[in-house]
PDB file of N, CA and C in Angstrom:
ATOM      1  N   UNK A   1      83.489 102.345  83.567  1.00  0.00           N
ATOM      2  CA  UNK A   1      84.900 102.159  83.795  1.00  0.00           C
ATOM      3  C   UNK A   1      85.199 102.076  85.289  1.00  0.00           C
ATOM      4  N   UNK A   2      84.542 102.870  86.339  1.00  0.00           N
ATOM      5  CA  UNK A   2      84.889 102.978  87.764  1.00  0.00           C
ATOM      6  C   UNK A   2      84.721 101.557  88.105  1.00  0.00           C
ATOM      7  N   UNK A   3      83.006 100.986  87.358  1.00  0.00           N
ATOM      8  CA  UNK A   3      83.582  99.481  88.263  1.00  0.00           C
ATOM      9  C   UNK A   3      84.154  98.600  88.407  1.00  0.00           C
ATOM     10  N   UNK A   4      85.390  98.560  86.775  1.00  0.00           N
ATOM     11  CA  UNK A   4      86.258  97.560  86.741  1.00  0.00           C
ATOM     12  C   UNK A   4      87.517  98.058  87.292  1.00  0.00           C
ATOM     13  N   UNK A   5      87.354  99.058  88.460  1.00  0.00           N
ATOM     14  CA  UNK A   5      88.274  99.644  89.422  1.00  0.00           C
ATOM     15  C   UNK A   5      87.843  99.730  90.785  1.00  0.00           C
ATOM     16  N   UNK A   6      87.053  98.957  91.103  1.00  0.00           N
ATOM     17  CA  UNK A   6      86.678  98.606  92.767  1.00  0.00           C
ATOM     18  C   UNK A   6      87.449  97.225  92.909  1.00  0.00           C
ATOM     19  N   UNK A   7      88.036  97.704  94.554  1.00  0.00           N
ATOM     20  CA  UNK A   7      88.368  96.736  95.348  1.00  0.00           C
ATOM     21  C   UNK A   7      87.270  95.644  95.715  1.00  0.00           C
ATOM     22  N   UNK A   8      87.930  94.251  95.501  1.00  0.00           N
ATOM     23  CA  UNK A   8      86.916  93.290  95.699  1.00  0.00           C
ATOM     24  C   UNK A   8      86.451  93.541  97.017  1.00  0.00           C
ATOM     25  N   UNK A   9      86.959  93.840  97.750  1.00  0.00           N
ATOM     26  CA  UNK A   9      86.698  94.085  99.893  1.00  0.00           C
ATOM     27  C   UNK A   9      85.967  95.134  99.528  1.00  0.00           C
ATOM     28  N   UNK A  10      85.316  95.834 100.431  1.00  0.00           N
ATOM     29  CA  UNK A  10      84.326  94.794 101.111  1.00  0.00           C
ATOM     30  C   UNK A  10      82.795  94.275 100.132  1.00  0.00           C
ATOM     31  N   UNK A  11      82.398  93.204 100.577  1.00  0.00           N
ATOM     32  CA  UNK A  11      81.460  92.814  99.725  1.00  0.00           C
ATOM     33  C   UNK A  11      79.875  93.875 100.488  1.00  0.00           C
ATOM     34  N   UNK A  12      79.451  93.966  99.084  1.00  0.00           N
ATOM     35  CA  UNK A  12      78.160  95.107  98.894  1.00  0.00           C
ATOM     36  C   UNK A  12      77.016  94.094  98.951  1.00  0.00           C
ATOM     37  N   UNK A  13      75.949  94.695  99.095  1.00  0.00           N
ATOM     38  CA  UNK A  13      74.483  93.659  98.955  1.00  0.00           C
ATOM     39  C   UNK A  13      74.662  94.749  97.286  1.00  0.00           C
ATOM     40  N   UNK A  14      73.610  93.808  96.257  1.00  0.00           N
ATOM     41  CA  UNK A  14      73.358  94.360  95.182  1.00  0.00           C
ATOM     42  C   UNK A  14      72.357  95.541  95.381  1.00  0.00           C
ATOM     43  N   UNK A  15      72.078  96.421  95.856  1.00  0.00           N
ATOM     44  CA  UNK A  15      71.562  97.547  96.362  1.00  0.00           C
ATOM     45  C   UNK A  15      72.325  98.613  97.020  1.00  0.00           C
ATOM     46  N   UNK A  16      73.528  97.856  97.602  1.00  0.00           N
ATOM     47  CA  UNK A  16      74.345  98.684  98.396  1.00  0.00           C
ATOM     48  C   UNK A  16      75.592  99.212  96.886  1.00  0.00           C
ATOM     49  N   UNK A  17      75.901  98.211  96.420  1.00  0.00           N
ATOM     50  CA  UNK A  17      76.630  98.124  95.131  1.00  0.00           C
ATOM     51  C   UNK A  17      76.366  99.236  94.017  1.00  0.00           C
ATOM     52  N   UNK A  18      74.830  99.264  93.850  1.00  0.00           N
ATOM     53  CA  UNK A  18      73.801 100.365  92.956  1.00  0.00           C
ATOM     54  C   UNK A  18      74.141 101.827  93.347  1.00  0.00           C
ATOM     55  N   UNK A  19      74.159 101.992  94.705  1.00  0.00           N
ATOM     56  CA  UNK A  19      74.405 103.333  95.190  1.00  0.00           C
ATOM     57  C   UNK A  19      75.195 103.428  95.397  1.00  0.00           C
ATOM     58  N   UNK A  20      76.344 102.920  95.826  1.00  0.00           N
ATOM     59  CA  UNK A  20      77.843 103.250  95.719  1.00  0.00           C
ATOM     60  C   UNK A  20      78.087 103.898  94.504  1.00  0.00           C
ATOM     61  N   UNK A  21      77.725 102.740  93.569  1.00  0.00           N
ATOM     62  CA  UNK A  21      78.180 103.341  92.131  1.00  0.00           C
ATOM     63  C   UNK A  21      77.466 104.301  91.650  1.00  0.00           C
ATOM     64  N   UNK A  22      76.676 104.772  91.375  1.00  0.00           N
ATOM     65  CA  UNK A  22      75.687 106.151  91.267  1.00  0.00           C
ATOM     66  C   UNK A  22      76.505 107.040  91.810  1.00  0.00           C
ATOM     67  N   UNK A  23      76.794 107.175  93.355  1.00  0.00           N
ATOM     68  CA  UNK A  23      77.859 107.865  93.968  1.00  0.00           C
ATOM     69  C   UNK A  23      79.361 108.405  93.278  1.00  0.00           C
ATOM     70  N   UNK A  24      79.402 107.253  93.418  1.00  0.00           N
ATOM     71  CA  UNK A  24      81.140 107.098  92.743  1.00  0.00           C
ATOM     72  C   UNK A  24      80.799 108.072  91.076  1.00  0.00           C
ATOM     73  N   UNK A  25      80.044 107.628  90.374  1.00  0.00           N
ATOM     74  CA  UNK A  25      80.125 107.925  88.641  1.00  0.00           C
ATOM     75  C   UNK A  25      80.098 109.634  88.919  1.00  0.00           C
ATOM     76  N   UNK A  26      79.322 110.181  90.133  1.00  0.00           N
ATOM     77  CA  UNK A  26      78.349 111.405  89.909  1.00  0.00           C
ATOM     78  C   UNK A  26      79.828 112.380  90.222  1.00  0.00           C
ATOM     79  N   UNK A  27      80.485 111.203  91.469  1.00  0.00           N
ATOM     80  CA  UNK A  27      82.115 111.994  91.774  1.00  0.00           C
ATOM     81  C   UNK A  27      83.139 112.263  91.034  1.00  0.00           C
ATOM     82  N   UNK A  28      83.315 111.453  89.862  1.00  0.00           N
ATOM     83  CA  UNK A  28      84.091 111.279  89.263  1.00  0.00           C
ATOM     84  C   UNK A  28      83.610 112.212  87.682  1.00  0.00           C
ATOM     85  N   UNK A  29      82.379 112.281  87.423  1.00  0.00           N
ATOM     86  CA  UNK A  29      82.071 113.376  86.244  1.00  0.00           C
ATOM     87  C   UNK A  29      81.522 114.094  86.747  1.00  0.00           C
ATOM     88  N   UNK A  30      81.982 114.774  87.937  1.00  0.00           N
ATOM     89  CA  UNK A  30      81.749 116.078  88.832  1.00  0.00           C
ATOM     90  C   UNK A  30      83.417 116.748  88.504  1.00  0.00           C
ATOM     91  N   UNK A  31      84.509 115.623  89.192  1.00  0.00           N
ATOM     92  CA  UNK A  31      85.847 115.990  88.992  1.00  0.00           C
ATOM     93  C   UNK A  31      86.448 116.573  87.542  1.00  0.00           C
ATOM     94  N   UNK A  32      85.622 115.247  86.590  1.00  0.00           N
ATOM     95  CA  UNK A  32      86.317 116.002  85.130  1.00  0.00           C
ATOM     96  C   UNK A  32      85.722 117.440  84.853  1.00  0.00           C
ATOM     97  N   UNK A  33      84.060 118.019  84.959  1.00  0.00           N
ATOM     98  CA  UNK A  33      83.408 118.968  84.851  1.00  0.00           C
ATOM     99  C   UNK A  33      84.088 120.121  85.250  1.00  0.00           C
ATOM    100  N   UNK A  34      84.480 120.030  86.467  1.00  0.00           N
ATOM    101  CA  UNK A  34      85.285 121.143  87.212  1.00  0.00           C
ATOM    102  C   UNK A  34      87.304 121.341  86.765  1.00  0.00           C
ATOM    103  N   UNK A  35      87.204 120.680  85.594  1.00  0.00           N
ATOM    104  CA  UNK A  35      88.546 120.987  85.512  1.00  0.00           C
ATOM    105  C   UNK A  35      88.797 122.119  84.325  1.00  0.00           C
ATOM    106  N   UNK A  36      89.742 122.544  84.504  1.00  0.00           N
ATOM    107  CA  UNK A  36      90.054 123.829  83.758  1.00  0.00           C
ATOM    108  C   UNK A  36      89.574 123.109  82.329  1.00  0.00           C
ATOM    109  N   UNK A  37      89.299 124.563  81.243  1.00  0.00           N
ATOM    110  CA  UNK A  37      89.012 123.650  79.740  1.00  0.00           C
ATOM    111  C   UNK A  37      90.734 122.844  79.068  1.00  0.00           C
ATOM    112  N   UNK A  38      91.649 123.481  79.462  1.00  0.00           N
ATOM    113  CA  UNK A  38      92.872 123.321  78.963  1.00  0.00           C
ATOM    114  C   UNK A  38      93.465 121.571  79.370  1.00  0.00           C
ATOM    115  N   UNK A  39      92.702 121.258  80.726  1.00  0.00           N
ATOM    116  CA  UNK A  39      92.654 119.932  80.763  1.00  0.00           C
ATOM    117  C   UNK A  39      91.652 118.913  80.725  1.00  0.00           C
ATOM    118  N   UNK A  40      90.315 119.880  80.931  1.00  0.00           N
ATOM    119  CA  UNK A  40      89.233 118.798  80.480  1.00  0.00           C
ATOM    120  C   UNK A  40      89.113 118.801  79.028  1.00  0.00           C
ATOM    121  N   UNK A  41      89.508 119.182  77.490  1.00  0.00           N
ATOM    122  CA  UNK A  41      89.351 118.578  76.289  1.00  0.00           C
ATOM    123  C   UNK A  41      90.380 117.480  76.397  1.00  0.00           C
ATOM    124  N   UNK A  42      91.509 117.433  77.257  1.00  0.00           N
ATOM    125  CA  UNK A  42      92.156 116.593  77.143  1.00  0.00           C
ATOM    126  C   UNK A  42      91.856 114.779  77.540  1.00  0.00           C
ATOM    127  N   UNK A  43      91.323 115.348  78.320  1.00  0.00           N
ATOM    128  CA  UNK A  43      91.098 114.380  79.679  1.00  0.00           C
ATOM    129  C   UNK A  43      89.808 113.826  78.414  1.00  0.00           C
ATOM    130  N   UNK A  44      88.887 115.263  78.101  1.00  0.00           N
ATOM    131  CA  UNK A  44      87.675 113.722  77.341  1.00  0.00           C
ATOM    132  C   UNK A  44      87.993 112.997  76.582  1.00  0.00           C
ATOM    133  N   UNK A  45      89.054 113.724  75.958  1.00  0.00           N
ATOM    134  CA  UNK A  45      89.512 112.796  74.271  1.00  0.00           C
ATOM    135  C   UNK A  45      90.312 111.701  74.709  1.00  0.00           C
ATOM    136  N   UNK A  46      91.177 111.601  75.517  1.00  0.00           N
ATOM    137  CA  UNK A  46      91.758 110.033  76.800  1.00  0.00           C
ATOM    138  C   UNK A  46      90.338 109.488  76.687  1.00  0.00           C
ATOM    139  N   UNK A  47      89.537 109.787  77.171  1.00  0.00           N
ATOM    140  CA  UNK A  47      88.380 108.899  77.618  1.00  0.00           C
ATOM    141  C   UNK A  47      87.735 108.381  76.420  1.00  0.00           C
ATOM    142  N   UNK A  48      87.816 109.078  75.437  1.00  0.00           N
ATOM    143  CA  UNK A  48      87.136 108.650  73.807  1.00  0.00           C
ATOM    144  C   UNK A  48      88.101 107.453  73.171  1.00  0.00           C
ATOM    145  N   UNK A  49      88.935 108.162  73.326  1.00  0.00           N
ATOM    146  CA  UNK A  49      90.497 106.941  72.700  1.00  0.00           C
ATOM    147  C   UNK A  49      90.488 105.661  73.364  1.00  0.00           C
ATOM    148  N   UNK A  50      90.439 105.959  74.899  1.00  0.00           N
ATOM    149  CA  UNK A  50      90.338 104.554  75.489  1.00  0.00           C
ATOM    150  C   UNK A  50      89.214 103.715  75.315  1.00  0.00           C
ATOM    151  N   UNK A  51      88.093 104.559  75.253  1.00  0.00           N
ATOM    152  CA  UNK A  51      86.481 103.456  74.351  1.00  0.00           C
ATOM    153  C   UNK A  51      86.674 103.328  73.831  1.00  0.00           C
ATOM    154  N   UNK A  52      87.211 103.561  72.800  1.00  0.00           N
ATOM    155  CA  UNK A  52      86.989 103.050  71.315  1.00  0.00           C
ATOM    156  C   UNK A  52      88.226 101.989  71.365  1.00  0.00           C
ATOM    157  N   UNK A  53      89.185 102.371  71.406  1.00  0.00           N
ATOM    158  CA  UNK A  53      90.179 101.433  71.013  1.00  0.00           C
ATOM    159  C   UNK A  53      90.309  99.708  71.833  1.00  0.00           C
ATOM    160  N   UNK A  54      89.280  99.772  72.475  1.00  0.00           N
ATOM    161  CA  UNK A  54      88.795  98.353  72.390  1.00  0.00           C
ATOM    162  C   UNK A  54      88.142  97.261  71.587  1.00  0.00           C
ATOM    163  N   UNK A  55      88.024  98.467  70.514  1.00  0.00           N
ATOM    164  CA  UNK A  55      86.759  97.860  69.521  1.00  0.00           C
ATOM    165  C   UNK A  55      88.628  97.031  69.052  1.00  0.00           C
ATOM    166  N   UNK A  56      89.474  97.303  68.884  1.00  0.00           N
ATOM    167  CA  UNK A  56      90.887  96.980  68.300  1.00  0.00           C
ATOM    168  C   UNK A  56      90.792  95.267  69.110  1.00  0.00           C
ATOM    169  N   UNK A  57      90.448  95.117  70.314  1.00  0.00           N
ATOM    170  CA  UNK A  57      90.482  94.145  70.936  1.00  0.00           C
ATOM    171  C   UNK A  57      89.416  93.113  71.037  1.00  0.00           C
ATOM    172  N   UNK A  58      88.398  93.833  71.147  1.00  0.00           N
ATOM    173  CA  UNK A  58      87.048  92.923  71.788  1.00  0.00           C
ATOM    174  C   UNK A  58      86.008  93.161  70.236  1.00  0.00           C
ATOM    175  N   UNK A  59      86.263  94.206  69.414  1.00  0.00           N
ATOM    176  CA  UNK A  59      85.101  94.330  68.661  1.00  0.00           C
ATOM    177  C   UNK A  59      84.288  95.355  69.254  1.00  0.00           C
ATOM    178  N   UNK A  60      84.134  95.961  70.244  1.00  0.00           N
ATOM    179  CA  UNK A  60      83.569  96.818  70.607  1.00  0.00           C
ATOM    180  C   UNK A  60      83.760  97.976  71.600  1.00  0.00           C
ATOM    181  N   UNK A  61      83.125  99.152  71.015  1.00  0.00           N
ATOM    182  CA  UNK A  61      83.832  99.838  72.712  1.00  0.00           C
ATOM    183  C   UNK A  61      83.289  99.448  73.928  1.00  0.00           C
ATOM    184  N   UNK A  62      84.268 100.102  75.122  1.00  0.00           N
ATOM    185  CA  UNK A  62      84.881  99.462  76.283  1.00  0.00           C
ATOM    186  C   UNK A  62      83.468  99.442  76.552  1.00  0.00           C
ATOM    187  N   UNK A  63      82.671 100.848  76.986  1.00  0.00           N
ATOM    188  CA  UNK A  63      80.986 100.701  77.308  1.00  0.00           C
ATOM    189  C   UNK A  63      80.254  99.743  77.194  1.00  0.00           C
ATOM    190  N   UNK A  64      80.528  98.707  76.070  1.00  0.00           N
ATOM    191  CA  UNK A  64      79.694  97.605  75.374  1.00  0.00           C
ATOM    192  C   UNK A  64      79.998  96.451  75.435  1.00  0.00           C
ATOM    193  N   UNK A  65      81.287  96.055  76.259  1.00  0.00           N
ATOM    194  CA  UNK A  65      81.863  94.463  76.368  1.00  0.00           C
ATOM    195  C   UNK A  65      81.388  94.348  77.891  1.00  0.00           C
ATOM    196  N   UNK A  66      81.058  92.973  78.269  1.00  0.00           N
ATOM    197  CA  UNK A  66      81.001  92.622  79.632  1.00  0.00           C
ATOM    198  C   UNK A  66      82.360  92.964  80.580  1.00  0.00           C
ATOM    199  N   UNK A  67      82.231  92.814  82.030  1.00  0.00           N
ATOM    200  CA  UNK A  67      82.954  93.432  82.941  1.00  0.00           C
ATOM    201  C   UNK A  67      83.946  92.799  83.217  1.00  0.00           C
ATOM    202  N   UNK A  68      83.765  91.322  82.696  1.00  0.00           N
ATOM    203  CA  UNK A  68      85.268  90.671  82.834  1.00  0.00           C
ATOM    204  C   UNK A  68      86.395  91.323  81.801  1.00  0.00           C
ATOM    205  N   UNK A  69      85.907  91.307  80.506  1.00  0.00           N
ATOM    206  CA  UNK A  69      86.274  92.076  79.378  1.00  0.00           C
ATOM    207  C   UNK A  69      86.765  93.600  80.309  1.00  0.00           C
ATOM    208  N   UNK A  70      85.885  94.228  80.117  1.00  0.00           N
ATOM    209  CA  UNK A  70      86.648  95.531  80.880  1.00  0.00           C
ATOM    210  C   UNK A  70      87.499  95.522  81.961  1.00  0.00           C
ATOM    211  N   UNK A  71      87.600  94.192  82.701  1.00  0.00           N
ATOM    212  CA  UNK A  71      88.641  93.937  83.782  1.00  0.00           C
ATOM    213  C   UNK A  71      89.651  93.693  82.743  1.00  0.00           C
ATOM    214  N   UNK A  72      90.080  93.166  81.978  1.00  0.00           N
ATOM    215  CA  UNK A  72      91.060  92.598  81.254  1.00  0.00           C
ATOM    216  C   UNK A  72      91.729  94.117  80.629  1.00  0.00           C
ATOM    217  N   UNK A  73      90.910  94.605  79.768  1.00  0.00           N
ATOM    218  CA  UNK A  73      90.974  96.046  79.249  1.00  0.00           C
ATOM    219  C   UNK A  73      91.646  97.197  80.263  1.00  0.00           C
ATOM    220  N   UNK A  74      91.221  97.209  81.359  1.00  0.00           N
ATOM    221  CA  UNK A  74      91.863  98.048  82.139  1.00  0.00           C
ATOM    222  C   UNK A  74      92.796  97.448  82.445  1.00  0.00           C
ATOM    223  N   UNK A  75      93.335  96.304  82.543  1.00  0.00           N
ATOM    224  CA  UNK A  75      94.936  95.945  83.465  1.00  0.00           C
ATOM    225  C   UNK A  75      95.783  95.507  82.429  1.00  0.00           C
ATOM    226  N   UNK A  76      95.354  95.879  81.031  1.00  0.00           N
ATOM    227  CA  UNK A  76      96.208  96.077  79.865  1.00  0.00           C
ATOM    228  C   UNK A  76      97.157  97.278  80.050  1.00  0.00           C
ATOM    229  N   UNK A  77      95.987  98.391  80.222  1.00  0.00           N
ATOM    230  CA  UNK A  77      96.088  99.587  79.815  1.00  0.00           C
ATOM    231  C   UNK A  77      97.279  99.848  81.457  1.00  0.00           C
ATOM    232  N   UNK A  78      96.374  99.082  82.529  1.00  0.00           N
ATOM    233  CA  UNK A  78      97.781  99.659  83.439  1.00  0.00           C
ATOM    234  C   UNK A  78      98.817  98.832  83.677  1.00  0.00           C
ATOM    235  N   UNK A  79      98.913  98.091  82.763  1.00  0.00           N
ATOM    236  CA  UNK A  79     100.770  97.445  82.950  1.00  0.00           C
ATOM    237  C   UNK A  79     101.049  97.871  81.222  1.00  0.00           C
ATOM    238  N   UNK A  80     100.801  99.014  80.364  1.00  0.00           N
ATOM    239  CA  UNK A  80     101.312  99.009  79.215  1.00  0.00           C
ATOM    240  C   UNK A  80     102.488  99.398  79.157  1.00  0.00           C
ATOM    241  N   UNK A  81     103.330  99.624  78.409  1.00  0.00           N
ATOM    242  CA  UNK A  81     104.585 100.274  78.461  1.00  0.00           C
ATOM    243  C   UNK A  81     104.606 101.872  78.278  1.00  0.00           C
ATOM    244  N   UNK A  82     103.171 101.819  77.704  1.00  0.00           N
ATOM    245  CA  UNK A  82     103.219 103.185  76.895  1.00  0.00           C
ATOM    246  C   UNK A  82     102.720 104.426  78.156  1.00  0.00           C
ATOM    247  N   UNK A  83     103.712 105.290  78.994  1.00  0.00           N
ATOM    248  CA  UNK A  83     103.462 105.700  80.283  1.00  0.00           C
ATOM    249  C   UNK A  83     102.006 106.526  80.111  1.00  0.00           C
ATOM    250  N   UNK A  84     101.675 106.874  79.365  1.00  0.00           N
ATOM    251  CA  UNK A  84     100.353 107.830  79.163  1.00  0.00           C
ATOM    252  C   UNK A  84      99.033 107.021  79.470  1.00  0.00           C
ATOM    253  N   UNK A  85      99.422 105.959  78.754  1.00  0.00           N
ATOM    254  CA  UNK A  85      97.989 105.137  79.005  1.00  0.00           C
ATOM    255  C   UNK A  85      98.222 104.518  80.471  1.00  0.00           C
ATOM    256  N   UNK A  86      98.941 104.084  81.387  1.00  0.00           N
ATOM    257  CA  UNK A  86      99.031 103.892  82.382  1.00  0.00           C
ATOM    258  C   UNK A  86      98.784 104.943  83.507  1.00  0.00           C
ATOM    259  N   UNK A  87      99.384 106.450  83.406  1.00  0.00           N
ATOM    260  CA  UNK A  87      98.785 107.628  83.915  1.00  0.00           C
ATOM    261  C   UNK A  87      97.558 107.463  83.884  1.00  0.00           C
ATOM    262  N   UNK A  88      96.894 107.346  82.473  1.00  0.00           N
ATOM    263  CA  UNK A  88      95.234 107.658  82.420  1.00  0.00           C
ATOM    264  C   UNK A  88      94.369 106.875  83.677  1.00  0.00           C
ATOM    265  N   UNK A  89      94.863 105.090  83.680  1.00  0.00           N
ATOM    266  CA  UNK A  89      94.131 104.492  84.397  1.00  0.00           C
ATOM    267  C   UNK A  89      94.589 104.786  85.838  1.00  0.00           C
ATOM    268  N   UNK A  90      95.772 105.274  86.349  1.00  0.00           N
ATOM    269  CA  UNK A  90      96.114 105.724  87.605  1.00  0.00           C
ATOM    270  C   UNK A  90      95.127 106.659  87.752  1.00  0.00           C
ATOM    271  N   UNK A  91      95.071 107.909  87.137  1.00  0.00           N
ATOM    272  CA  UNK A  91      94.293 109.190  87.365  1.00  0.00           C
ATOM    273  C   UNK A  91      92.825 109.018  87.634  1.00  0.00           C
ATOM    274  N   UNK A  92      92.273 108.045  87.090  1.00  0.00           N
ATOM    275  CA  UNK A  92      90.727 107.577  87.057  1.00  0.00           C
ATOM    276  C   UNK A  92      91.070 106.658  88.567  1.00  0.00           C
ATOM    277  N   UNK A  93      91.530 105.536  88.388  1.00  0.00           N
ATOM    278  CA  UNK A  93      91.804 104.989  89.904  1.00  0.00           C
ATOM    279  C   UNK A  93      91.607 105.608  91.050  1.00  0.00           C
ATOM    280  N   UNK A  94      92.813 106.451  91.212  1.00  0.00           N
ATOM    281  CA  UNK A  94      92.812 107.410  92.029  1.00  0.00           C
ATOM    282  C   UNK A  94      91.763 108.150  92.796  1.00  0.00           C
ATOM    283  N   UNK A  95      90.621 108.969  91.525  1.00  0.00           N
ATOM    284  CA  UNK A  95      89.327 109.111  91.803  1.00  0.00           C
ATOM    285  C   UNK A  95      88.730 108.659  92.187  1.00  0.00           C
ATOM    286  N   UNK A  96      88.438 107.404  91.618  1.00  0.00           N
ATOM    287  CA  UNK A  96      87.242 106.246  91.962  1.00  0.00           C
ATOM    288  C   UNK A  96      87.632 105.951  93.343  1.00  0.00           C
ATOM    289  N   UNK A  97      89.019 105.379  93.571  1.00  0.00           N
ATOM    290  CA  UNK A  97      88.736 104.809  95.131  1.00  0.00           C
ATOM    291  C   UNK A  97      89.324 105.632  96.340  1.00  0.00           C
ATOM    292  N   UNK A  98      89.208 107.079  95.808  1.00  0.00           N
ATOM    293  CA  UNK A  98      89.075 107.974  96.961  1.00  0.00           C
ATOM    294  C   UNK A  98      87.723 108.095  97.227  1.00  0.00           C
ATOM    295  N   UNK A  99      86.582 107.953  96.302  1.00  0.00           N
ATOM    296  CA  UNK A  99      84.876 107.981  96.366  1.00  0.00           C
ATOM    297  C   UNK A  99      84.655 107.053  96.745  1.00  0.00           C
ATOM    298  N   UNK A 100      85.041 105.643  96.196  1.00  0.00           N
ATOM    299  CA  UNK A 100      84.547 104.356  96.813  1.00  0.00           C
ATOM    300  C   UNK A 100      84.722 104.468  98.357  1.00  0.00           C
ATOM    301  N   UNK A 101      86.298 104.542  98.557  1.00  0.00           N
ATOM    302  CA  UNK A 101      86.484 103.980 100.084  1.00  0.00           C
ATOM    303  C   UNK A 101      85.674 105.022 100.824  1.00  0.00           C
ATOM    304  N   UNK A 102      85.610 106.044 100.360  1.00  0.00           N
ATOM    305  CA  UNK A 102      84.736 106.920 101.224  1.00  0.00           C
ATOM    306  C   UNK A 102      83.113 107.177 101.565  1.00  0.00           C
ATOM    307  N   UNK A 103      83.025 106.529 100.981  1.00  0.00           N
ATOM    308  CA  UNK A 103      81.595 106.260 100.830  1.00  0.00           C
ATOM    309  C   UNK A 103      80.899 105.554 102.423  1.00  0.00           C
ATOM    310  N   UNK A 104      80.145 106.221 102.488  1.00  0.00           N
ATOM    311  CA  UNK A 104      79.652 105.821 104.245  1.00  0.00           C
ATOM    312  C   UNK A 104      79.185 103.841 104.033  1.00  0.00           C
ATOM    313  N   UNK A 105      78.260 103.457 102.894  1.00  0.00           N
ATOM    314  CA  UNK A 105      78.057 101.997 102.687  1.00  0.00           C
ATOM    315  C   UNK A 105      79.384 100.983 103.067  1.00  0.00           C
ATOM    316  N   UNK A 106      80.489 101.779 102.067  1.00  0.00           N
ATOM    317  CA  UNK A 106      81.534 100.985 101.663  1.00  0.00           C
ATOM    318  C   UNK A 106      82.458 101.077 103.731  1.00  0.00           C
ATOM    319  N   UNK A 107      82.324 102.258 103.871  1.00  0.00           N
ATOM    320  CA  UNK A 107      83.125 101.963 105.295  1.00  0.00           C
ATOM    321  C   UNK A 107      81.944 101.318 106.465  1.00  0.00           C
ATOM    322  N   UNK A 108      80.823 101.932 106.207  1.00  0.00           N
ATOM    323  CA  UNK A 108      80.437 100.696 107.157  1.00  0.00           C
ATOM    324  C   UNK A 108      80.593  98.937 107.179  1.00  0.00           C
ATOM    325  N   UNK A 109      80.598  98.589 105.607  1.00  0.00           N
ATOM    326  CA  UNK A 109      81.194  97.383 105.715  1.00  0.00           C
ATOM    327  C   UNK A 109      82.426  96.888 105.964  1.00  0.00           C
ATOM    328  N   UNK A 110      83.588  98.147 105.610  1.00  0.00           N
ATOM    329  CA  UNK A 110      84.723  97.505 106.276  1.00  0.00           C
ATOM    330  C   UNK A 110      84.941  97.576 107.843  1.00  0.00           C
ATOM    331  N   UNK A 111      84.370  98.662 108.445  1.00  0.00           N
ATOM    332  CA  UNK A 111      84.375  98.491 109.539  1.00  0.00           C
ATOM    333  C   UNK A 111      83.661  97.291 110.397  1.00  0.00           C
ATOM    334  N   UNK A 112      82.622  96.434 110.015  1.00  0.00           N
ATOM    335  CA  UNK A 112      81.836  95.525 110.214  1.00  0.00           C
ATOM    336  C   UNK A 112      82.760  94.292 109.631  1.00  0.00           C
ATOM    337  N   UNK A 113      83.721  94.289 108.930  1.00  0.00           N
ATOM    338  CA  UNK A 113      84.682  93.031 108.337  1.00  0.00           C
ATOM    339  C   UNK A 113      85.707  93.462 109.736  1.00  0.00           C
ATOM    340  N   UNK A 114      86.032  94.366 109.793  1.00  0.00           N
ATOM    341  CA  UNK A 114      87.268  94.448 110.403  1.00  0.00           C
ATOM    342  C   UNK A 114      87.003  94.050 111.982  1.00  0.00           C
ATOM    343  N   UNK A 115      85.725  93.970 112.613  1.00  0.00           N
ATOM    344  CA  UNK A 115      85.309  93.421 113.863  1.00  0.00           C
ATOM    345  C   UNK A 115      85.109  92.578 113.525  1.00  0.00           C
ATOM    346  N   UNK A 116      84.674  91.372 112.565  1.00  0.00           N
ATOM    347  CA  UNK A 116      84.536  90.440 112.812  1.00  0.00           C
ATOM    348  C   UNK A 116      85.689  89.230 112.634  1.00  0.00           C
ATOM    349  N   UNK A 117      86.504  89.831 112.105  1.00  0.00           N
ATOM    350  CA  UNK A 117      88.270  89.955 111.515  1.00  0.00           C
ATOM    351  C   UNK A 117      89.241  89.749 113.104  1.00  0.00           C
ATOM    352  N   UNK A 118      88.495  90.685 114.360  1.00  0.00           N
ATOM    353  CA  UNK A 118      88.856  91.349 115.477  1.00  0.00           C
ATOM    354  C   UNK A 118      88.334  90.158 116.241  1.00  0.00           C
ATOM    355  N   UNK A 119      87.206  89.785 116.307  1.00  0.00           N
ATOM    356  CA  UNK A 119      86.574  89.054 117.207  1.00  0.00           C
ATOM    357  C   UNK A 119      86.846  87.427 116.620  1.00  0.00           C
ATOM    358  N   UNK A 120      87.566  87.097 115.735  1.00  0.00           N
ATOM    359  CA  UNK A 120      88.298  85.454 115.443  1.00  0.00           C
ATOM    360  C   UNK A 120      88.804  85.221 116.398  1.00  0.00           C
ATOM    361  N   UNK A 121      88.878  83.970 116.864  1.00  0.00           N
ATOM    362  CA  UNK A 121      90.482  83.438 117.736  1.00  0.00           C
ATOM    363  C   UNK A 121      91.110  83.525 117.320  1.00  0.00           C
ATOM    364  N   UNK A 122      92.342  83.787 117.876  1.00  0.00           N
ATOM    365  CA  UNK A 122      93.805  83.438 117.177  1.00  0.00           C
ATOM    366  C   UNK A 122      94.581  82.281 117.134  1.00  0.00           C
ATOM    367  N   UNK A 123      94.711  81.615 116.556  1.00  0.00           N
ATOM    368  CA  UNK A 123      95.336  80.429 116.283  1.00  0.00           C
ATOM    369  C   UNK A 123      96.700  80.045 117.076  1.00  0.00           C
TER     370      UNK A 123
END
């Protein structure tokens, strides 16, 4: 789910991409682990409801459709009307790209976009 919630910027080598995400997954089911039980049964059964109930869409859960599919799936879920399921994908968001952007890979490449961004002429 985290990766159909990365910012396209900055672009990763497929190695750099691998460990980000390893990173990111380990941050993000570190966060649910550490939450009180009164909100982590909650929080897993969100996460069960939202797999599965793709099978409603695609035939399968979310885990099991390709990533365009899960791009589609997630920006259902965050323009729905229904405010809960939109919370859910905020709350996961949230996570993910406080880990992503922070991630030493991910800022060395923006910092390396943003000089070369710096060093254009200006028109």
């Amino acid at each position: 789910m985290a990766r159909s919630l990365y910012p396209k910027e900055p672009l990763l080598t497929a190695t750099e991409k691998m460990l980000v995400e390893e990173k990111v997954s380990s941050y993000l089911a570190g966060q649910i682990l550490a939450m009180p039980v009164y909100l982590k049964v909650p929080y897993l059964l969100a996460l069960h409801v939202f797999n599965y109930l793709s099978c409603l869409r695609f035939g399968l859960p979310f885990i099991r459709i390709d990533q365009e599919k899960q791009g589609q799936y997630v920006r259902l879920w965050s323009r729905s009307p229904i405010g809960l399921m939109r919370d859910f994908i905020k709350l996961i968001r949230s996570c993910v790209l406080l880990s992503y952007l922070d991630h030493p890979l991910v800022l060395q490449a923006l910092e390396a976009r943003i000089g070369r961004l710096a060093a254009e002429p200006q028109a």
